[in-house]
PDB file of N, CA and C in Angstrom:
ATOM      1  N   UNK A   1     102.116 113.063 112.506  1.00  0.00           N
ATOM      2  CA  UNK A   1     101.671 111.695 112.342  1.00  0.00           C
ATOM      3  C   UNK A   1     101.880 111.238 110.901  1.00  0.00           C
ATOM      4  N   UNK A   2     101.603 112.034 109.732  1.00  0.00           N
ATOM      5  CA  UNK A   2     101.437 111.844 108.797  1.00  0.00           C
ATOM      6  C   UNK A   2     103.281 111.407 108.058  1.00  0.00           C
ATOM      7  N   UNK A   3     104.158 112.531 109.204  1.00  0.00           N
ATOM      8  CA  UNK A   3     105.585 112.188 108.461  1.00  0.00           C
ATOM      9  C   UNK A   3     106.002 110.566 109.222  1.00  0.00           C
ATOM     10  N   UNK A   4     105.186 110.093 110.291  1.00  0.00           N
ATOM     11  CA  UNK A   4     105.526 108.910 110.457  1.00  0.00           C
ATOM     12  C   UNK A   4     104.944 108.046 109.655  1.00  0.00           C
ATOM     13  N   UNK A   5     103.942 107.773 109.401  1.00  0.00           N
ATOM     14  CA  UNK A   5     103.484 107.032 108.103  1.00  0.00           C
ATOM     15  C   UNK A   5     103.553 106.908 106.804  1.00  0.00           C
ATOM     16  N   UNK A   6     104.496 108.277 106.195  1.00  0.00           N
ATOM     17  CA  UNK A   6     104.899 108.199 104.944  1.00  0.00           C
ATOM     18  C   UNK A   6     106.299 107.454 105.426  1.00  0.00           C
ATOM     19  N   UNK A   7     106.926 107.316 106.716  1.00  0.00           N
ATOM     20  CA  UNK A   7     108.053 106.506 106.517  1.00  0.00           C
ATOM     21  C   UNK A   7     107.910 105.665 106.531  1.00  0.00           C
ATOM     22  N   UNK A   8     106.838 104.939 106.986  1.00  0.00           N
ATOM     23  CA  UNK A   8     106.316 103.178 107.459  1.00  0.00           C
ATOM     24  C   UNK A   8     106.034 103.035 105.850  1.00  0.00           C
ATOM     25  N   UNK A   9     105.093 103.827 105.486  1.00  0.00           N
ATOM     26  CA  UNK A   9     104.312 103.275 103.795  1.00  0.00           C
ATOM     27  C   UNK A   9     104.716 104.165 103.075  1.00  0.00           C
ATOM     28  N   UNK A  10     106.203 104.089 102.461  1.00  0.00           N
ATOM     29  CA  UNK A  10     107.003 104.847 101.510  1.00  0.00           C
ATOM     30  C   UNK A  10     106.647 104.775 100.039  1.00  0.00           C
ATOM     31  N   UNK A  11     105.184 104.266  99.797  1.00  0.00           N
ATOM     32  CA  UNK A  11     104.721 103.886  98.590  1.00  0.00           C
ATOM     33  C   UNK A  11     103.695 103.981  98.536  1.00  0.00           C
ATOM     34  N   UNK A  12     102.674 104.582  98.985  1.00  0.00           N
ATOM     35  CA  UNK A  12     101.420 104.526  99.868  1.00  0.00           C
ATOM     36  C   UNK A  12     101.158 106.007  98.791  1.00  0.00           C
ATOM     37  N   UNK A  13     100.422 106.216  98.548  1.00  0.00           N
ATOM     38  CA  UNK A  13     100.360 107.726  97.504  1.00  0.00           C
ATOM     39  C   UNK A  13      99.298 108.248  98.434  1.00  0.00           C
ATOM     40  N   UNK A  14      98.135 107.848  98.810  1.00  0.00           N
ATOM     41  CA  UNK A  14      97.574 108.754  99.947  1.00  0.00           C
ATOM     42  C   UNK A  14      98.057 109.258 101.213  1.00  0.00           C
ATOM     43  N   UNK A  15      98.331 108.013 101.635  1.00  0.00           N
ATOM     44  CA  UNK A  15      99.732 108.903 102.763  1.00  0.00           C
ATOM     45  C   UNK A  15     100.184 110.415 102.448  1.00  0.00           C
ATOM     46  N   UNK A  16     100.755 110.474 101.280  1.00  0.00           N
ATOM     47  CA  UNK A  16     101.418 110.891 101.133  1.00  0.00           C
ATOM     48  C   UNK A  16     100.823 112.521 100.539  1.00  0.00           C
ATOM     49  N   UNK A  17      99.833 112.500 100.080  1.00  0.00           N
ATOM     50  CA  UNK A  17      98.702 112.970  99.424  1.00  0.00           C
ATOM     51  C   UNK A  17      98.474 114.006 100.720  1.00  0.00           C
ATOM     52  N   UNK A  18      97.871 112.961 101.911  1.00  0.00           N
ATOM     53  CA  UNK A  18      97.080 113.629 102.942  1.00  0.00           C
ATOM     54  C   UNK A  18      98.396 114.387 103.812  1.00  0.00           C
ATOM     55  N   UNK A  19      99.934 113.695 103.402  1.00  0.00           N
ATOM     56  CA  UNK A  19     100.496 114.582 104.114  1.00  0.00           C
ATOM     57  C   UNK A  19     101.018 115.985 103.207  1.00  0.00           C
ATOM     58  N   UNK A  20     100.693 116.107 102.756  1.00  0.00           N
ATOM     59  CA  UNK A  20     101.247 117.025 101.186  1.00  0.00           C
ATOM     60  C   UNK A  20      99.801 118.271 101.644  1.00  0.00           C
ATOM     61  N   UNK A  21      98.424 118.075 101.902  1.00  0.00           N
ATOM     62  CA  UNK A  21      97.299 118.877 102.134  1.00  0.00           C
ATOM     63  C   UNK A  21      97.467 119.161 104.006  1.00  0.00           C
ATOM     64  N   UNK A  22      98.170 118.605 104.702  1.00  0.00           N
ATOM     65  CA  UNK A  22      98.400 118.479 106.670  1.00  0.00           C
ATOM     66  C   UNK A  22      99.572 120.101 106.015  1.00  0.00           C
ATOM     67  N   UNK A  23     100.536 120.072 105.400  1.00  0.00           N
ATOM     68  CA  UNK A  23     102.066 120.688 104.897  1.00  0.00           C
ATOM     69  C   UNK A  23     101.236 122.218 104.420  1.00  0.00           C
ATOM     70  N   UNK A  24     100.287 122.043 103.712  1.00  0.00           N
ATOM     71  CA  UNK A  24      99.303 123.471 103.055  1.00  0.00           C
ATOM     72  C   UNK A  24      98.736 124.165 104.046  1.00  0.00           C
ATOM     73  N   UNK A  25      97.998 122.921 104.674  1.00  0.00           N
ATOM     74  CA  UNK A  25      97.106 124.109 106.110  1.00  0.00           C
ATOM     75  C   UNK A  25      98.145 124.193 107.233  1.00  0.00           C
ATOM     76  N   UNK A  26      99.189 124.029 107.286  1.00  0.00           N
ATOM     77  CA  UNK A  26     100.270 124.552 108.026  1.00  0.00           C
ATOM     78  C   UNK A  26     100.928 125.994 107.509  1.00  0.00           C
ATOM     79  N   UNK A  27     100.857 125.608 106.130  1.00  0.00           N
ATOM     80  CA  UNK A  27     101.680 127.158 105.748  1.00  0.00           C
ATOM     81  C   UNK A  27     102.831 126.414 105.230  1.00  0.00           C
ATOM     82  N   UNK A  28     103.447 125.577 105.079  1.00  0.00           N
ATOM     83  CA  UNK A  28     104.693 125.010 104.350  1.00  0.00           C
ATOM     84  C   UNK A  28     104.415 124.597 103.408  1.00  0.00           C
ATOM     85  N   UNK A  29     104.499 125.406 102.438  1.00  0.00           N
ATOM     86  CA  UNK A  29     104.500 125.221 101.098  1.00  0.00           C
ATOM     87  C   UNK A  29     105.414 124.636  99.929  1.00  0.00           C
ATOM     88  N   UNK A  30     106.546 125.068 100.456  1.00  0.00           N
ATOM     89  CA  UNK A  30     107.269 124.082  99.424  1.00  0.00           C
ATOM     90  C   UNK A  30     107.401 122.644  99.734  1.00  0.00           C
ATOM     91  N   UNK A  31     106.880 121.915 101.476  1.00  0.00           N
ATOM     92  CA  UNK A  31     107.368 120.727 101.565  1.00  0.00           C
ATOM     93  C   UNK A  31     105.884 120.057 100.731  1.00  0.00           C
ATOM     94  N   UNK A  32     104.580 121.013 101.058  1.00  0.00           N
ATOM     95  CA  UNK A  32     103.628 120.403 100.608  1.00  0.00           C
ATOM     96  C   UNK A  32     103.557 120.010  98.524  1.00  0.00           C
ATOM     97  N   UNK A  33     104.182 121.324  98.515  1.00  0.00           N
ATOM     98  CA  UNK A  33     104.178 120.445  97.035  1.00  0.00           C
ATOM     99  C   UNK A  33     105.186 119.486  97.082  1.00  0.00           C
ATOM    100  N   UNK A  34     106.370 119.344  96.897  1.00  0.00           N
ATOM    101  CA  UNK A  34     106.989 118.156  97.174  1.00  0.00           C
ATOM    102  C   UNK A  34     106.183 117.192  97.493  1.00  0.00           C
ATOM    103  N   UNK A  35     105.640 116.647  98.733  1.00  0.00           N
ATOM    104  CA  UNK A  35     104.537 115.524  98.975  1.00  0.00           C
ATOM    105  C   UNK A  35     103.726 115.455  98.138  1.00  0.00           C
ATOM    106  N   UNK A  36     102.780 116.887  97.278  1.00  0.00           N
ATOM    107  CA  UNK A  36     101.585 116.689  96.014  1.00  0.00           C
ATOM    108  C   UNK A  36     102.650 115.796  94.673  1.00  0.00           C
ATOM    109  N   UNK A  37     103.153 116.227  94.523  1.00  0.00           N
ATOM    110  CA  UNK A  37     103.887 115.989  93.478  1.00  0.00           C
ATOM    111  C   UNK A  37     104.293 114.252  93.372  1.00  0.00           C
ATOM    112  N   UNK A  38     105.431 114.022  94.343  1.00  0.00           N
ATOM    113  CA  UNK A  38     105.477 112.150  94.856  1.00  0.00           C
ATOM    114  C   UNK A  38     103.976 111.663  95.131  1.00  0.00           C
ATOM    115  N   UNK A  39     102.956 112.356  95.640  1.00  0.00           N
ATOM    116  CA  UNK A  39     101.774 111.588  96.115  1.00  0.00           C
ATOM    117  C   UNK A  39     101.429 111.099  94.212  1.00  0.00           C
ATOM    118  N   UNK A  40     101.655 111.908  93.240  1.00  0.00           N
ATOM    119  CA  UNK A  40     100.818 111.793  91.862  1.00  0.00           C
ATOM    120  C   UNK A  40     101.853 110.693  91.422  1.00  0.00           C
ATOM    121  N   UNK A  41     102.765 110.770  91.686  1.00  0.00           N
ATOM    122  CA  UNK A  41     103.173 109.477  90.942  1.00  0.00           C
ATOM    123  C   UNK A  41     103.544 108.132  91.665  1.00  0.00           C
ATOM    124  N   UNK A  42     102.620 108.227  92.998  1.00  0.00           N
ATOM    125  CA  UNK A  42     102.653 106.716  93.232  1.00  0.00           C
ATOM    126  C   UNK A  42     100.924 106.304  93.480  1.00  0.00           C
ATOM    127  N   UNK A  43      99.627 107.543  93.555  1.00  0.00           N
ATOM    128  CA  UNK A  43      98.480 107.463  93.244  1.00  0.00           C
ATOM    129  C   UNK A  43      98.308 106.357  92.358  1.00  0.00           C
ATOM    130  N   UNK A  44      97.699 105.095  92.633  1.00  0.00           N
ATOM    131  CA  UNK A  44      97.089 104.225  91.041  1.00  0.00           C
ATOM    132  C   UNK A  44      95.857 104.797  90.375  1.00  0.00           C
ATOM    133  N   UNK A  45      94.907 105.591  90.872  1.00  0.00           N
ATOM    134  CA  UNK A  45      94.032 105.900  90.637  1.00  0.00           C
ATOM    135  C   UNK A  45      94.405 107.436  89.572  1.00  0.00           C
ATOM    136  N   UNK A  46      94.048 107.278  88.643  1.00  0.00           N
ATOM    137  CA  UNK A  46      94.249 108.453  87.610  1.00  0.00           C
ATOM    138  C   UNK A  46      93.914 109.898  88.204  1.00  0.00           C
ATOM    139  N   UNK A  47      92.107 109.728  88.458  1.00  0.00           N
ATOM    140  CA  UNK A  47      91.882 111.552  88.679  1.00  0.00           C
ATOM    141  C   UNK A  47      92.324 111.720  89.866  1.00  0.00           C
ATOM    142  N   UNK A  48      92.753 110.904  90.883  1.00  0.00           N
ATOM    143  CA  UNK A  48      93.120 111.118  92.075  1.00  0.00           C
ATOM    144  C   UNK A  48      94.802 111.504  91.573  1.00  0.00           C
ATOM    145  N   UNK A  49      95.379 111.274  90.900  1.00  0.00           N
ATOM    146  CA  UNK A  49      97.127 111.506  91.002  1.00  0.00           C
ATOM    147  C   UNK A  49      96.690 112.731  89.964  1.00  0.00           C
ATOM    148  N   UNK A  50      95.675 112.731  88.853  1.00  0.00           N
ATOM    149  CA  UNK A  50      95.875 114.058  88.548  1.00  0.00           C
ATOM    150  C   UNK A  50      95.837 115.112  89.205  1.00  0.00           C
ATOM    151  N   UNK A  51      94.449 114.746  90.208  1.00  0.00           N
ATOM    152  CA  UNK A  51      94.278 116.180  91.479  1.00  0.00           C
ATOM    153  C   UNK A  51      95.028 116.415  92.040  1.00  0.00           C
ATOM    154  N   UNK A  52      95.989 115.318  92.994  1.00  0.00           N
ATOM    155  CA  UNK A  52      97.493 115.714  93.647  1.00  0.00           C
ATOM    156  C   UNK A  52      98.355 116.667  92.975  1.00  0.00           C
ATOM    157  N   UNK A  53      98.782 116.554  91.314  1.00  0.00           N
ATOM    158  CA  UNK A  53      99.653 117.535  90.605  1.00  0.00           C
ATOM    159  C   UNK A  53      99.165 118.083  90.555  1.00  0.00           C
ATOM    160  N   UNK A  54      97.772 118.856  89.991  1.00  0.00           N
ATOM    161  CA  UNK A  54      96.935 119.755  89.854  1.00  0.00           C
ATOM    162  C   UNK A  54      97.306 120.942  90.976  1.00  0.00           C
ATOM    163  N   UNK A  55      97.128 119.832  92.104  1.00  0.00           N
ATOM    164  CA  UNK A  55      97.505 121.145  93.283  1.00  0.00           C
ATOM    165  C   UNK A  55      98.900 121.403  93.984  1.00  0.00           C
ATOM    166  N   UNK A  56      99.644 120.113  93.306  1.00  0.00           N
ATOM    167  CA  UNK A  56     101.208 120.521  93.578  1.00  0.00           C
ATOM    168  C   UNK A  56     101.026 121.599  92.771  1.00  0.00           C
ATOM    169  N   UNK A  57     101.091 121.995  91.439  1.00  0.00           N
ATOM    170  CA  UNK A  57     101.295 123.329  90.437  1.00  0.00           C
ATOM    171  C   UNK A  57     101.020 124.496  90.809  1.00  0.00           C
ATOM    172  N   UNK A  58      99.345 124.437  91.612  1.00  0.00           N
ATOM    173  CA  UNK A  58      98.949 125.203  91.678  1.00  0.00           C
ATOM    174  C   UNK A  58      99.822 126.200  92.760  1.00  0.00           C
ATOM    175  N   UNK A  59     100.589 125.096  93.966  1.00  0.00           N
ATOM    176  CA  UNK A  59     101.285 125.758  94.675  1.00  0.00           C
ATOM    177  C   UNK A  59     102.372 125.966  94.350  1.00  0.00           C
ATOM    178  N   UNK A  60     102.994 125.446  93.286  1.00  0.00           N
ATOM    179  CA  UNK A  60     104.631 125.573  92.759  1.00  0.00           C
ATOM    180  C   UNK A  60     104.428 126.860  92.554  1.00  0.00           C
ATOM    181  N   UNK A  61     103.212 127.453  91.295  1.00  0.00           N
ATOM    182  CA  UNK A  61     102.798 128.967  90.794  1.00  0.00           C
ATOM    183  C   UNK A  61     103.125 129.601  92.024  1.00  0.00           C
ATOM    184  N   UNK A  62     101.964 129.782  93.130  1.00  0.00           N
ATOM    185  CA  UNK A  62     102.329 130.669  94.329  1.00  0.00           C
ATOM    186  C   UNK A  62     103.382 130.717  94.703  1.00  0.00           C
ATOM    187  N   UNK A  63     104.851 130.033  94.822  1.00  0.00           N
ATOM    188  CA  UNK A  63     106.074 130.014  95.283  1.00  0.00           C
ATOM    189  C   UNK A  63     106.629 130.863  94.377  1.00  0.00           C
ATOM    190  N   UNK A  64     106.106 130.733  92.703  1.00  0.00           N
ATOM    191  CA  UNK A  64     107.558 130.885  92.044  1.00  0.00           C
ATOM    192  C   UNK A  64     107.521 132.184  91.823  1.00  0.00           C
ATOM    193  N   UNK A  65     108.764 132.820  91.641  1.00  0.00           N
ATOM    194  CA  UNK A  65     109.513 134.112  91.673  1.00  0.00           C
ATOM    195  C   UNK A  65     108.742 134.340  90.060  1.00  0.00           C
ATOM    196  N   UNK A  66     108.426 133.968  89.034  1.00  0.00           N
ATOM    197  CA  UNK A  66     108.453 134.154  87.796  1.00  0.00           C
ATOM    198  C   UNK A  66     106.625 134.465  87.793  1.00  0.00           C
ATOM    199  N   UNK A  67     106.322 135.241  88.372  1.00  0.00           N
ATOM    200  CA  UNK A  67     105.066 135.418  88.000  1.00  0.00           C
ATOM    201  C   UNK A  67     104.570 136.898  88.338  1.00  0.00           C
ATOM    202  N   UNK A  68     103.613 137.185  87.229  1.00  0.00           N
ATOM    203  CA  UNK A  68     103.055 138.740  87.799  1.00  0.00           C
ATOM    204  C   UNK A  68     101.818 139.157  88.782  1.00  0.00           C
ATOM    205  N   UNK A  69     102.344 140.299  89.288  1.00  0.00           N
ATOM    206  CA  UNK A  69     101.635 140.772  90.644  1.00  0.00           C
ATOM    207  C   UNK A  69     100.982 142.198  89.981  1.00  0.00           C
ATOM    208  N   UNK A  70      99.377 141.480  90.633  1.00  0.00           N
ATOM    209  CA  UNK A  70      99.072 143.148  90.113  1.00  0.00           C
ATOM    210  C   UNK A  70      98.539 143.868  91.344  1.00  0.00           C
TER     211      UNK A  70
END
């Protein structure tokens, strides 16, 4: 539902937001950051587009190859 409404409201930052957190509790992680990431820079609301990147990062970290495992 959510990928039909980010196509209707291609500017919409919650849309986009709520489809970026639908992408996490699925387990698709790289599409969900992608969506965190666009959701922060069309958010008008500041702590709200900061929290979106906040948790795009947080999941970019979990993806990326460049980190240590203990």
């Amino acid at each position: 539902i959510y990928n039909r409404l980010a196509d209707a409201f291609p500017t919409e930052g919650s849309v986009w937001f709520n489809l970026g957190l639908c992408q996490a509790w699925d387990g698709r992680l790289r599409e969900a950051a992608s969506s965190l990431h666009h959701a922060a820079t069309l958010l008008q609301d500041f702590d709200q587009a900061t929290d979106a990147e906040a948790l795009a990062q947080q999941i970019d970290l979990q993806l990326s190859e460049e980190r240590y495992s203990t």
